[in-house]
N, C-alpha and C. Protein backbone atom coordinates (compact mmCIF):
# COMPACT_ATOMS: atom_id res chain seq x y z
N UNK A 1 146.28 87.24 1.89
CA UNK A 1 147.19 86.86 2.97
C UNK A 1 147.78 88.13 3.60
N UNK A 2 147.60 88.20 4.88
CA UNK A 2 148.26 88.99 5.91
C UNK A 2 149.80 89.78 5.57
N UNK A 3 150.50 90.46 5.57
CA UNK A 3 151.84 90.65 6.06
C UNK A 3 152.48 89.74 6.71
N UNK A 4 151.92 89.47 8.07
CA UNK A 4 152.37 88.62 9.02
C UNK A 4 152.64 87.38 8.36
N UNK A 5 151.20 86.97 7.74
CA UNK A 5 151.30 85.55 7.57
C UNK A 5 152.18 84.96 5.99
N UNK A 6 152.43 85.86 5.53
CA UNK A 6 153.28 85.70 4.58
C UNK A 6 154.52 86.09 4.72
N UNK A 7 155.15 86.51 5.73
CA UNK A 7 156.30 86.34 6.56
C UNK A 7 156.30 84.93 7.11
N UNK A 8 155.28 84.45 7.83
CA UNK A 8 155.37 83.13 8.70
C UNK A 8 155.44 82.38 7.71
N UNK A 9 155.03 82.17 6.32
CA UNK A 9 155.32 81.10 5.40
C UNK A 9 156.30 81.22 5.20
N UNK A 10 157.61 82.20 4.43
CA UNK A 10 158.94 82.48 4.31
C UNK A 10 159.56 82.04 5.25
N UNK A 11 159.52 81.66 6.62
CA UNK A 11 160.57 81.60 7.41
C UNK A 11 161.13 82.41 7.98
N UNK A 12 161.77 81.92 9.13
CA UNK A 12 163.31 83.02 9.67
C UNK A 12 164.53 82.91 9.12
N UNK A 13 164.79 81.83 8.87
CA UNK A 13 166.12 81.43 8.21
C UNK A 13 166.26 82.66 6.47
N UNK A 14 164.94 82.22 5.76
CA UNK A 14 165.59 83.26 4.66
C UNK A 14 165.27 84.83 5.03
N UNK A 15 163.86 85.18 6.08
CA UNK A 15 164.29 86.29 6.85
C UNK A 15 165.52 87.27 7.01
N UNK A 16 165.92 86.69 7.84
CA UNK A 16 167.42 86.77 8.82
C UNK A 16 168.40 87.01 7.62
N UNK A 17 168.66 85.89 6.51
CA UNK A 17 169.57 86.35 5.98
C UNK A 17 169.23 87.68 4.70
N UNK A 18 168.08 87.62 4.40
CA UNK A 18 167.41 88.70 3.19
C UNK A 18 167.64 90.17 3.31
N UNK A 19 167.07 90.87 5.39
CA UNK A 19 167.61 91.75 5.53
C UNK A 19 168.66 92.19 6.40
N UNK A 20 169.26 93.22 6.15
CA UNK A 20 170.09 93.11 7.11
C UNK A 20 170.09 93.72 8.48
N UNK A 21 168.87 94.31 8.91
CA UNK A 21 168.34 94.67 9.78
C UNK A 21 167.35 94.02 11.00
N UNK A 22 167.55 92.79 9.97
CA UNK A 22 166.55 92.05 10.98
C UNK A 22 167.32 91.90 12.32
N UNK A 23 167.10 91.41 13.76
CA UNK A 23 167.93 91.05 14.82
C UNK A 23 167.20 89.44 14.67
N UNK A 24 168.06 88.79 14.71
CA UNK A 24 168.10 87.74 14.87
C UNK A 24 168.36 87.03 16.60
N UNK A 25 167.69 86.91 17.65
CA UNK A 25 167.78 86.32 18.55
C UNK A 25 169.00 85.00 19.13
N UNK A 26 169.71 85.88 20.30
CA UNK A 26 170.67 84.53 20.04
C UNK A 26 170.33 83.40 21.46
N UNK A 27 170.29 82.54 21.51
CA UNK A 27 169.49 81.53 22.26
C UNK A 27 167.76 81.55 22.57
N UNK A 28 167.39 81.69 21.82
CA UNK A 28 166.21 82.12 21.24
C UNK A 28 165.12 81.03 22.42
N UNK A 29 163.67 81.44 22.56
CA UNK A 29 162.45 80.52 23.22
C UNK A 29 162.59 79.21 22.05
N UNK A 30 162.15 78.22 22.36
CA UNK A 30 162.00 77.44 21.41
C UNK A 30 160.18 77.00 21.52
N UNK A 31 159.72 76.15 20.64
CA UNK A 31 158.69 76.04 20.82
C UNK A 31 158.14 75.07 20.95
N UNK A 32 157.24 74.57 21.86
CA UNK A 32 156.40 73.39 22.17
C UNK A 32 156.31 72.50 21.43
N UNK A 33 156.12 72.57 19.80
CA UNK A 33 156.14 71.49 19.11
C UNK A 33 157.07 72.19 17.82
N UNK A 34 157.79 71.02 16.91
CA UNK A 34 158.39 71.64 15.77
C UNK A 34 157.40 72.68 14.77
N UNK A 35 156.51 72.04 14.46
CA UNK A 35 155.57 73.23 13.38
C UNK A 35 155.30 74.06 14.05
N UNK A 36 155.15 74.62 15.27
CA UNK A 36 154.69 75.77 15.25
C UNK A 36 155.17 77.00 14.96
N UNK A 37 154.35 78.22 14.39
CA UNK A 37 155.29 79.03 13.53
C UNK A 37 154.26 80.40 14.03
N UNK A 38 154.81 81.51 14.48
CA UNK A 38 153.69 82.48 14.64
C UNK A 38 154.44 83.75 14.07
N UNK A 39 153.87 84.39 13.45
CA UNK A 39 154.38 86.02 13.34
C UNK A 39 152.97 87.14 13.50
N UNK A 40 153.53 88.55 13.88
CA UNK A 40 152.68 89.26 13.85
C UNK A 40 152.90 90.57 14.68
N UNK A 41 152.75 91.43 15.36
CA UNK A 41 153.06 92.76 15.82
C UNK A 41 153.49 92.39 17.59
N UNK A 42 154.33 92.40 17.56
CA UNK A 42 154.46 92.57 19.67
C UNK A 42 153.58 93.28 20.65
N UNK A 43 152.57 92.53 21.44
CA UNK A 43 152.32 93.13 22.51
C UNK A 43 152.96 92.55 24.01
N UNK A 44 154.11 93.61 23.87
CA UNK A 44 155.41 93.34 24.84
C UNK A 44 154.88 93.62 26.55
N UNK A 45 155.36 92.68 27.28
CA UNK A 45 155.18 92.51 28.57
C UNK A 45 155.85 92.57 29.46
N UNK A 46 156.67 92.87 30.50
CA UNK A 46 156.79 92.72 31.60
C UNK A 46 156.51 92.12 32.61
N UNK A 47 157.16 91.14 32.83
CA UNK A 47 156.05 89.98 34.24
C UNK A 47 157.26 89.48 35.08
N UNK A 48 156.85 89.88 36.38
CA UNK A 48 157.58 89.55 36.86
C UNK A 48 157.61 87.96 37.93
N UNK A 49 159.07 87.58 37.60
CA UNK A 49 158.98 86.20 38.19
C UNK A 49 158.46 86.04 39.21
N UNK A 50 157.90 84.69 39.03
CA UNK A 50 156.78 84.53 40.08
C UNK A 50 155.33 84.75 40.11
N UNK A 51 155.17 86.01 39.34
CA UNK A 51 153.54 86.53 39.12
C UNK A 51 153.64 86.32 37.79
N UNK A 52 152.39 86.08 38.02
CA UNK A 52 151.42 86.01 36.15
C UNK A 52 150.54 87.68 36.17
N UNK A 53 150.06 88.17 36.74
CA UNK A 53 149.34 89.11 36.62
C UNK A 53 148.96 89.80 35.58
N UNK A 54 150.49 90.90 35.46
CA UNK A 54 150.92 91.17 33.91
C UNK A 54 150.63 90.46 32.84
N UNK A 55 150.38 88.85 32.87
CA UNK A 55 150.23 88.25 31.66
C UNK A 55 148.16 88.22 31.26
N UNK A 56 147.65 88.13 32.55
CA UNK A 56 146.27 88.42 32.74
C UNK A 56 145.89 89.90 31.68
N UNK A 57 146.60 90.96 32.38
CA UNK A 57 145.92 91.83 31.68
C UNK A 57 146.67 92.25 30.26
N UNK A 58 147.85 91.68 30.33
CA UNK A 58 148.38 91.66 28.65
C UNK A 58 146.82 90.89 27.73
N UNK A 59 146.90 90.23 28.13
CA UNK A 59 146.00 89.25 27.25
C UNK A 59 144.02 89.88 27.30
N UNK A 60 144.23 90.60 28.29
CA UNK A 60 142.63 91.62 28.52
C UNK A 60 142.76 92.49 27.61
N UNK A 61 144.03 93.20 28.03
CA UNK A 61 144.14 94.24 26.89
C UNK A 61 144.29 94.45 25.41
N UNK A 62 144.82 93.19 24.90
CA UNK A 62 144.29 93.00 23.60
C UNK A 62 143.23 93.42 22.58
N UNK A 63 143.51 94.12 21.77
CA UNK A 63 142.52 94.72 21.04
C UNK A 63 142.65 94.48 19.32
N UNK A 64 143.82 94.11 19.21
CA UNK A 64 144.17 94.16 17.80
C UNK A 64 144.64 92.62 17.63
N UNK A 65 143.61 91.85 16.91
CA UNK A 65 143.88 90.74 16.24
C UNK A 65 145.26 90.37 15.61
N UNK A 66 145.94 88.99 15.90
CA UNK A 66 147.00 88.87 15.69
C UNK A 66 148.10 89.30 16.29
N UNK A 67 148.50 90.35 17.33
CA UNK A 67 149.10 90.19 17.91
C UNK A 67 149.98 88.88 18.84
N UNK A 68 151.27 88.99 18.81
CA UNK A 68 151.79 88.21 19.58
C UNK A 68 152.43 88.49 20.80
N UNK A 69 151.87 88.04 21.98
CA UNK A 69 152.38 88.41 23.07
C UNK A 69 154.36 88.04 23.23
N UNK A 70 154.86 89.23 23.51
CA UNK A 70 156.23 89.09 23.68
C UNK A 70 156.80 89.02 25.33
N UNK A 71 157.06 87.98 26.07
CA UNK A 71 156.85 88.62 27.50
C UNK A 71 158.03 88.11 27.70
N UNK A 72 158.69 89.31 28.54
CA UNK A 72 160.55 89.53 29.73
C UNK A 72 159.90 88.88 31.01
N UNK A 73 160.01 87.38 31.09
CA UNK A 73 160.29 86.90 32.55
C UNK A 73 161.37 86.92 33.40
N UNK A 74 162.22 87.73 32.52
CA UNK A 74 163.82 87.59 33.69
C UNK A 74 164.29 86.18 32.81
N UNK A 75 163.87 85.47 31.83
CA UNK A 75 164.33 84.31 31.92
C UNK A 75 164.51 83.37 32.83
N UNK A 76 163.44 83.68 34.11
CA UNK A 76 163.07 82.58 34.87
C UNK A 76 162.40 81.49 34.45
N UNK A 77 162.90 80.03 35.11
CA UNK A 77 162.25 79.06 34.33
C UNK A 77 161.87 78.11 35.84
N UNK A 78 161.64 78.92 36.73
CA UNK A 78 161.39 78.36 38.48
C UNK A 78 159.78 78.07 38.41
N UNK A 79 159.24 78.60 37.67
CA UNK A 79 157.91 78.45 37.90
C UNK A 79 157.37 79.06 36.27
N UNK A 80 155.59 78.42 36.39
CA UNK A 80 155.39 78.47 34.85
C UNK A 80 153.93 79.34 34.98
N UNK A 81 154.09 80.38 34.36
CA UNK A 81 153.02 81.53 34.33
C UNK A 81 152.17 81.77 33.52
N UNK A 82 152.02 80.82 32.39
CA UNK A 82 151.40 80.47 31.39
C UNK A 82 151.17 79.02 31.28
N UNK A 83 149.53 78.64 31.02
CA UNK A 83 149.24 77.56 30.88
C UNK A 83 148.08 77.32 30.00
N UNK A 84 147.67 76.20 30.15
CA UNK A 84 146.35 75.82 29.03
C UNK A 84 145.28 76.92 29.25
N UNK A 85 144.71 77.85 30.55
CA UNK A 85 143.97 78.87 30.47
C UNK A 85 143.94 79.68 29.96
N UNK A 86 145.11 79.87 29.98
CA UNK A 86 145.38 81.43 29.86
C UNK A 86 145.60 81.07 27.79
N UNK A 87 146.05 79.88 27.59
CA UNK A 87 146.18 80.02 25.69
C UNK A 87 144.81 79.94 25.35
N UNK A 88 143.88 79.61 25.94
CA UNK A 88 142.57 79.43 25.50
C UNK A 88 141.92 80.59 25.44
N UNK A 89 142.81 81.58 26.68
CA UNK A 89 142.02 83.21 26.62
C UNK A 89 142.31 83.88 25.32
N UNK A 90 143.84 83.62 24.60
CA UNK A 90 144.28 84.02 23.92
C UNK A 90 144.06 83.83 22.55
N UNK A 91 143.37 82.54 22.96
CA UNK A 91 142.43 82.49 21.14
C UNK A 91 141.27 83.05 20.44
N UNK A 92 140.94 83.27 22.53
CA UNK A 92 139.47 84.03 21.96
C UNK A 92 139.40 85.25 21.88
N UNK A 93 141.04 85.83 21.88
CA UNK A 93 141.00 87.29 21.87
C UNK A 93 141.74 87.51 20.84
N UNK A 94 141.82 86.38 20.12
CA UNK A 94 142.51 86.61 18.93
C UNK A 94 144.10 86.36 18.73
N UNK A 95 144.76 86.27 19.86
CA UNK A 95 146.22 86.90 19.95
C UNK A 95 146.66 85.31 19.23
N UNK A 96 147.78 85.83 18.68
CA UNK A 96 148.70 85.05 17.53
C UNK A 96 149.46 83.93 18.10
N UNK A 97 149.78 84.20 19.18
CA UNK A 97 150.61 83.29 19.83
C UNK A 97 151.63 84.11 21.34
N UNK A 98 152.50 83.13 21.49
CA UNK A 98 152.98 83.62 23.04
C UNK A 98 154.81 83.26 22.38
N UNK A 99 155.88 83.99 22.96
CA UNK A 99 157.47 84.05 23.18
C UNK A 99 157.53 84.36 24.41
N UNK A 100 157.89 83.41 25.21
CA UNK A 100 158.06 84.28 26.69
C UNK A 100 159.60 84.18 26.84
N UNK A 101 160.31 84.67 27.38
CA UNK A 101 161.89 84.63 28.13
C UNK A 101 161.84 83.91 29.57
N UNK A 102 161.60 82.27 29.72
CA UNK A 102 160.36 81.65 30.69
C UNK A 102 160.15 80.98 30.00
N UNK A 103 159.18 80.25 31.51
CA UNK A 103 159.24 78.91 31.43
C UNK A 103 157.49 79.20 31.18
N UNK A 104 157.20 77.92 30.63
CA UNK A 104 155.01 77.47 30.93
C UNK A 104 154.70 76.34 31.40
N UNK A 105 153.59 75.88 31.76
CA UNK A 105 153.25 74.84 31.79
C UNK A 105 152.19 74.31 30.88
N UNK A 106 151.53 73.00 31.10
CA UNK A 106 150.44 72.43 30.42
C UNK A 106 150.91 72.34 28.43
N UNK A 107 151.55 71.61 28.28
CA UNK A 107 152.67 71.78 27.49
C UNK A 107 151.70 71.03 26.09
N UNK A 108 151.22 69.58 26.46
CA UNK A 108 150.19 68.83 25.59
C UNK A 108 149.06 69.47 25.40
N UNK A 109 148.68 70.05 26.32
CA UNK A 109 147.25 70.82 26.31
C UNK A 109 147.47 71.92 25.42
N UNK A 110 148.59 72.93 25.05
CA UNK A 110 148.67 74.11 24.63
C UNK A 110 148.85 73.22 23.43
N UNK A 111 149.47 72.49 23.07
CA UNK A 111 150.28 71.59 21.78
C UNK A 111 148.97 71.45 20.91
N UNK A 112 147.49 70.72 21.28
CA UNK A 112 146.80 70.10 20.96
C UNK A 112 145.50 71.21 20.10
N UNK A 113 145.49 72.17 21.23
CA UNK A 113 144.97 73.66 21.19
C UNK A 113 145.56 74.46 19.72
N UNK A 114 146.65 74.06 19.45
CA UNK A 114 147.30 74.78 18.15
C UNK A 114 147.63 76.25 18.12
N UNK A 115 147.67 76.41 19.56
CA UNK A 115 148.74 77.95 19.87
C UNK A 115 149.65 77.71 19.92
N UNK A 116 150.32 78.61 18.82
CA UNK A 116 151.91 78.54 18.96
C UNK A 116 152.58 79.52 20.70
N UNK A 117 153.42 78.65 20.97
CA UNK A 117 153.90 78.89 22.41
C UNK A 117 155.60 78.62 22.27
N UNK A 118 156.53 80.10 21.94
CA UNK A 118 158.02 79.47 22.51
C UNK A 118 158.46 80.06 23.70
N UNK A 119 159.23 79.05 24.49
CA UNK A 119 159.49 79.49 25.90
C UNK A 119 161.01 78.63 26.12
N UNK A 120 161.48 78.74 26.90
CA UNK A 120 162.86 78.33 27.62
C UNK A 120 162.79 77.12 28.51
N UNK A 121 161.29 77.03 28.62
CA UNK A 121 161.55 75.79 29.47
C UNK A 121 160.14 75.39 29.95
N UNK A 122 159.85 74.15 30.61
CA UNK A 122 158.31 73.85 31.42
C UNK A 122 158.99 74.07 32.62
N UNK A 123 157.67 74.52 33.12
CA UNK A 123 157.83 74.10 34.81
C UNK A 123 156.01 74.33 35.61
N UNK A 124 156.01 73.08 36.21
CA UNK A 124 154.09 73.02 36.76
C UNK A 124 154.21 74.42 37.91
N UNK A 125 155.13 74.59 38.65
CA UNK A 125 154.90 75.33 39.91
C UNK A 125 153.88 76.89 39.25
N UNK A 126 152.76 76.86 40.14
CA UNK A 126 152.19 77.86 39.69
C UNK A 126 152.96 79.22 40.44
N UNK A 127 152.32 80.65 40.05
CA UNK A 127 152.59 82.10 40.35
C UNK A 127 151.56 82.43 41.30
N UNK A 128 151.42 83.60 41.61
CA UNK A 128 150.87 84.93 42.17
C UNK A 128 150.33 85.69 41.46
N UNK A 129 149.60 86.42 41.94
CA UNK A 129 148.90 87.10 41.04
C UNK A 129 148.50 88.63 41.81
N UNK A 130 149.87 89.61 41.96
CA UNK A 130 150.05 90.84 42.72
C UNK A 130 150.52 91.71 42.01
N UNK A 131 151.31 91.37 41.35
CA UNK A 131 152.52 92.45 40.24
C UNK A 131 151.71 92.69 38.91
N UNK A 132 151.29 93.99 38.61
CA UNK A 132 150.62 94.13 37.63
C UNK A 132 151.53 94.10 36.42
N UNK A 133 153.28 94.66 36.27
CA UNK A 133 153.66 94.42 35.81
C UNK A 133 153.77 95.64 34.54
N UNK A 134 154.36 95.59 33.18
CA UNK A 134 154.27 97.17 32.85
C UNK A 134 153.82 95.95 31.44
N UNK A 135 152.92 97.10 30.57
CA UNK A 135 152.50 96.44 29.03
C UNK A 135 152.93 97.57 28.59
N UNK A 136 152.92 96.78 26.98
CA UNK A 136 153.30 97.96 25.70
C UNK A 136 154.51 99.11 26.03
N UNK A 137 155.77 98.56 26.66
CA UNK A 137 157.17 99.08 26.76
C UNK A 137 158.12 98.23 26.24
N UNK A 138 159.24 99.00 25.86
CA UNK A 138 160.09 98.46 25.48
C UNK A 138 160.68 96.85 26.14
N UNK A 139 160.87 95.50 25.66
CA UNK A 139 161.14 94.19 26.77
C UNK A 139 162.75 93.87 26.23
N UNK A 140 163.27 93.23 26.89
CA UNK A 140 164.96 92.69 26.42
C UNK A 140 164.61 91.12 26.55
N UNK A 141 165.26 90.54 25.52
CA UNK A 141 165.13 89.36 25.27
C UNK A 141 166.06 88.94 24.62
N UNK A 142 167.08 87.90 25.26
CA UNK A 142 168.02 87.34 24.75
C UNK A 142 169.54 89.48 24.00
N UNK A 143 169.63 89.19 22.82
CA UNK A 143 170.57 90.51 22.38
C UNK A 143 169.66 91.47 21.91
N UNK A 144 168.05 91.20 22.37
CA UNK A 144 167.29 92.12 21.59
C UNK A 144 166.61 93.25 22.22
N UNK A 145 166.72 94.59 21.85
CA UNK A 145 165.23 94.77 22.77
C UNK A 145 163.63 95.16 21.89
N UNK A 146 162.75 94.85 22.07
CA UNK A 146 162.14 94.58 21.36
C UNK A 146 160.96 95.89 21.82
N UNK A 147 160.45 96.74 20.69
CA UNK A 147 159.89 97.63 21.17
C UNK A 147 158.23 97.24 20.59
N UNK A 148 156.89 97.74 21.67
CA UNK A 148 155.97 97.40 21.06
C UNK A 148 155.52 97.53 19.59
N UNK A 149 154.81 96.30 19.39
CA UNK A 149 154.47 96.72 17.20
C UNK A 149 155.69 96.60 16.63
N UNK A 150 156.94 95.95 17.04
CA UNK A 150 157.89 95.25 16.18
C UNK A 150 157.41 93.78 15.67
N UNK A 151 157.54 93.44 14.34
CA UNK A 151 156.96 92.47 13.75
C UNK A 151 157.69 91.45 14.24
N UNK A 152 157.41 90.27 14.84
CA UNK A 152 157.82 88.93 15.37
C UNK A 152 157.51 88.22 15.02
N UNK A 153 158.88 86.80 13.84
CA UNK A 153 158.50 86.09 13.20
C UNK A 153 159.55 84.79 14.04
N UNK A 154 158.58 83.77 14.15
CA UNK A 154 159.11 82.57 15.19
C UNK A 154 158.85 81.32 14.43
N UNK A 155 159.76 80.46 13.88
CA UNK A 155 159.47 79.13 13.65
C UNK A 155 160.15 78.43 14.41
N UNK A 156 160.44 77.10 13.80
CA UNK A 156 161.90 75.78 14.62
C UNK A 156 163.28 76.02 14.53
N UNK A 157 163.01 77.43 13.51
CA UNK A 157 165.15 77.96 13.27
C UNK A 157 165.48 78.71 14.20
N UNK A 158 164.16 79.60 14.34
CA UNK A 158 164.59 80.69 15.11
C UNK A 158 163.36 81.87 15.31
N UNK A 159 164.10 82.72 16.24
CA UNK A 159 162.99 84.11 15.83
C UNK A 159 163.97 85.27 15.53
N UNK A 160 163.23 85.87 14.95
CA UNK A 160 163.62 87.55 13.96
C UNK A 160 162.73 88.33 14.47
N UNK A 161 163.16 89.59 14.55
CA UNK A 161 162.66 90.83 15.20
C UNK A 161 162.92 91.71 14.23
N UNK A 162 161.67 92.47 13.35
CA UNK A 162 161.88 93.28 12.09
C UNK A 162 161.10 94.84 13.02
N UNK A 163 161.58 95.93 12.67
CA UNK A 163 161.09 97.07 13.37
C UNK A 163 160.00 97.47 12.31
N UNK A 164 158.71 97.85 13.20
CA UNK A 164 157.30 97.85 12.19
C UNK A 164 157.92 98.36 10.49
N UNK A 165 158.33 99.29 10.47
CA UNK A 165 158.28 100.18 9.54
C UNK A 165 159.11 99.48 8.38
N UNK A 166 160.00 98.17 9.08
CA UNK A 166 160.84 97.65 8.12
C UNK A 166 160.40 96.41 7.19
N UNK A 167 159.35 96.46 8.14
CA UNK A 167 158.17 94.69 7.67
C UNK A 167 158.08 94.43 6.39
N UNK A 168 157.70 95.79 4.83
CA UNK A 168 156.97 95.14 4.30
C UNK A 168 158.77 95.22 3.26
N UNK A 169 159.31 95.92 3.52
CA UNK A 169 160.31 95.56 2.65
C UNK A 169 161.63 94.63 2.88
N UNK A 170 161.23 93.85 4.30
CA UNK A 170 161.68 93.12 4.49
C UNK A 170 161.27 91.81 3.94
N UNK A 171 159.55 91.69 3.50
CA UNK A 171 159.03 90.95 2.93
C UNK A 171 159.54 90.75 1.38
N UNK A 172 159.67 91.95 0.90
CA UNK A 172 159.80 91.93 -0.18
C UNK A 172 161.51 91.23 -0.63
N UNK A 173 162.31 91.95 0.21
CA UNK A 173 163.61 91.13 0.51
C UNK A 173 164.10 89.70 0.26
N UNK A 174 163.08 89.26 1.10
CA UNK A 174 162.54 87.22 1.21
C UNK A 174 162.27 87.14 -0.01
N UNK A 175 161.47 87.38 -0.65
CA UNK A 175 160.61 87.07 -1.38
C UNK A 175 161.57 86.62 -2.39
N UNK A 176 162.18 87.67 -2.87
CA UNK A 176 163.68 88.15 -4.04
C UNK A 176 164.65 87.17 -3.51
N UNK A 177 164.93 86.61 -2.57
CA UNK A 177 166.06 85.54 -1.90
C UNK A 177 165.34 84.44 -2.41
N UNK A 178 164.08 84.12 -2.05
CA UNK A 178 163.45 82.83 -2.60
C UNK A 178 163.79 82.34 -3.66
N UNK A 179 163.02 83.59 -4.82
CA UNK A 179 163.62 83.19 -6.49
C UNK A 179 164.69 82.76 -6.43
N UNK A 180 165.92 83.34 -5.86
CA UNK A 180 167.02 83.23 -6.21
C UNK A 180 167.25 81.71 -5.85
N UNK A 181 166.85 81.13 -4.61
CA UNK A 181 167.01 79.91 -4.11
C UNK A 181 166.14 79.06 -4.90
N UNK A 182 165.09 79.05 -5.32
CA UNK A 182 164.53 78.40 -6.64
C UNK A 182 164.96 77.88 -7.41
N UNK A 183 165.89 79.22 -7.76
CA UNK A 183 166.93 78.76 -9.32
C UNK A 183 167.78 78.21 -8.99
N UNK A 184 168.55 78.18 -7.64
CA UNK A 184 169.39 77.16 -7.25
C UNK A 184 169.14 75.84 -7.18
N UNK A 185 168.12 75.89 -7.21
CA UNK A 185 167.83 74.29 -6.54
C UNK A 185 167.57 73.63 -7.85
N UNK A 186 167.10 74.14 -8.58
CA UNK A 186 166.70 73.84 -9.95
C UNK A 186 167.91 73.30 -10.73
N UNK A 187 168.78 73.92 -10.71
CA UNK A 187 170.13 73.94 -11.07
C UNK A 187 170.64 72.65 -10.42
N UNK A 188 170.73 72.36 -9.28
CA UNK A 188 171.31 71.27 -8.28
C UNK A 188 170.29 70.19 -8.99
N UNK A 189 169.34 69.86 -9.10
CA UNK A 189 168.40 68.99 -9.00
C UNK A 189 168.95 68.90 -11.03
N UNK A 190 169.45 70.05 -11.72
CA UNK A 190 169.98 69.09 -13.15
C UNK A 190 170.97 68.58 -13.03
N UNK A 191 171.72 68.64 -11.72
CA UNK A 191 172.85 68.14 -11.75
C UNK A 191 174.20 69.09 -11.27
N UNK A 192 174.23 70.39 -11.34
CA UNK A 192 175.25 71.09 -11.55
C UNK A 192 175.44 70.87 -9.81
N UNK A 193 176.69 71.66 -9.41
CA UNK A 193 177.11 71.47 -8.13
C UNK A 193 177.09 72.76 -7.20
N UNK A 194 176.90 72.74 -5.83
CA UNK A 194 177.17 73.99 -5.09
C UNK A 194 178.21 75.12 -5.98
N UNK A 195 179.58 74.37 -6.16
CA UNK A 195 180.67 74.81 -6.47
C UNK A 195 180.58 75.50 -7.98
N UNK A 196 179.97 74.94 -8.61
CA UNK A 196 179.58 75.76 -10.01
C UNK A 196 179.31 76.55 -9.63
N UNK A 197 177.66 76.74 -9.44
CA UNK A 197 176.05 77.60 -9.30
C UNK A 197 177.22 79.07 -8.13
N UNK A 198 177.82 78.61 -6.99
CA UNK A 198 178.12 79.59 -6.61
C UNK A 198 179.55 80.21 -7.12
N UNK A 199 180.34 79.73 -7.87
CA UNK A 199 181.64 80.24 -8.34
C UNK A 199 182.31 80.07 -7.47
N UNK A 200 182.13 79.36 -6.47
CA UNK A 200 183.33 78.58 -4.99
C UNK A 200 185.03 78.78 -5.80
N UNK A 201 185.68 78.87 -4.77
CA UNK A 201 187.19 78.39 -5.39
C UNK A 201 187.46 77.26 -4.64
N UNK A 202 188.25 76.55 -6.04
CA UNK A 202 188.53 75.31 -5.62
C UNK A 202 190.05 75.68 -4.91
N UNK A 203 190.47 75.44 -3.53
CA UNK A 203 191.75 75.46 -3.02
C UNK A 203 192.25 74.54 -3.11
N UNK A 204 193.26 74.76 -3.39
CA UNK A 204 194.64 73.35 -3.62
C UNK A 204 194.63 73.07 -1.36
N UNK A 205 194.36 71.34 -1.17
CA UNK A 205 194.88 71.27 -0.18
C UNK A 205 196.04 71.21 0.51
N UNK A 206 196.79 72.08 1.59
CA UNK A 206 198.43 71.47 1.74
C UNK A 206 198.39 70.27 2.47
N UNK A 207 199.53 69.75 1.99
CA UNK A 207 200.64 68.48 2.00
C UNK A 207 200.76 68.77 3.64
């Protein structure tokens, strides 16, 4: 199993809380359907509203399997620059999945296809295709900015933004939170209570 993909089994939720470096996204893309879950290295985009262009040759330029396209629409959601074509290009080039800051269209079609896709919103109105747009630079998204080859892990909680170099011991992080949540649950499931297992104080309520 991958790096990536053994991040995408862990989650964001124990992610997020394991290191403390992760950025955690605040109003985050959400995604087309609940399961979908993608992680893997950023190939960050630039596109500007209105044009798809940038997203054309993001997705040409692809060279390294698993990548996930990260694309700064302005958080326009006026029109949808991604659709069932363009995820179909993206399978055959390997790429991991799509986060746009933006809207897409063809929403069942991408769903059915089993590319993971989170975005801000649908919208059918198609783009242009003039603005080439900038690849592999730094993109801002939501409190983040996200620099190319930052590891991007996206489920139904959320997405996390780990900086390459922080990936595998961020993995390892999770991993060590898991056990720990294991034994919790284990514990709950003989019976014992939140309030034990964590040493809670019990406060007297006032009158």
């Amino acid at each position: 199993m991958t790096l990536a993909a053994e991040l995408a089994a862990i989650g964001t939720a124990t992610i997020g809380e394991a290191w403390p470096n992760a950025c955690i996204l605040d109003r985050p893309p959400r995604p087309l359907a609940p399961e979908m879950i993608v992680a893997g290295p950023a190939l960050t985009v630039r596109c500007r509203p209105g044009d798809n262009l940038a997203l054309h040759r993001a997705i040409a330029s692809s060279s390294d399997e698993g990548e996930v396209l990260v694309v700064d629409y302005g958080g326009s959601v006026e029109s949808g620059p991604f659709g069932e074509i363009m995820a179909v290009a993206c399978l055959m080039r390997g790429i991991a999945g799509l986060i746009i800051h933006g809207a897409v269209r063809d929403s069942a079609q991408i769903v059915d296809l089993g590319f993971p896709v989170f975005a801000q919103g649908l919208n059918i109105r198609g783009t242009e295709k003039r603005d080439g747009g900038a690849l592999r630079l730094p993109v801002s998204m939501g409190n983040a900015l996200i620099q190319p080859g930052d590891m991007i892990v996206a489920d139904s909680d959320g997405i996390v933004v780990l900086q390459a170099q922080d990936s595998a011991a961020a993995l390892s992080a999770a991993q060590a939170r898991l056990g720990k949540e294991a034994k919790i649950l284990a514990r709950l499931r003989a019976g014992e209570t939140t309030m034990q297992i964590l040493g809670l104080p019990h406060l007297e309520r006032n009158s």
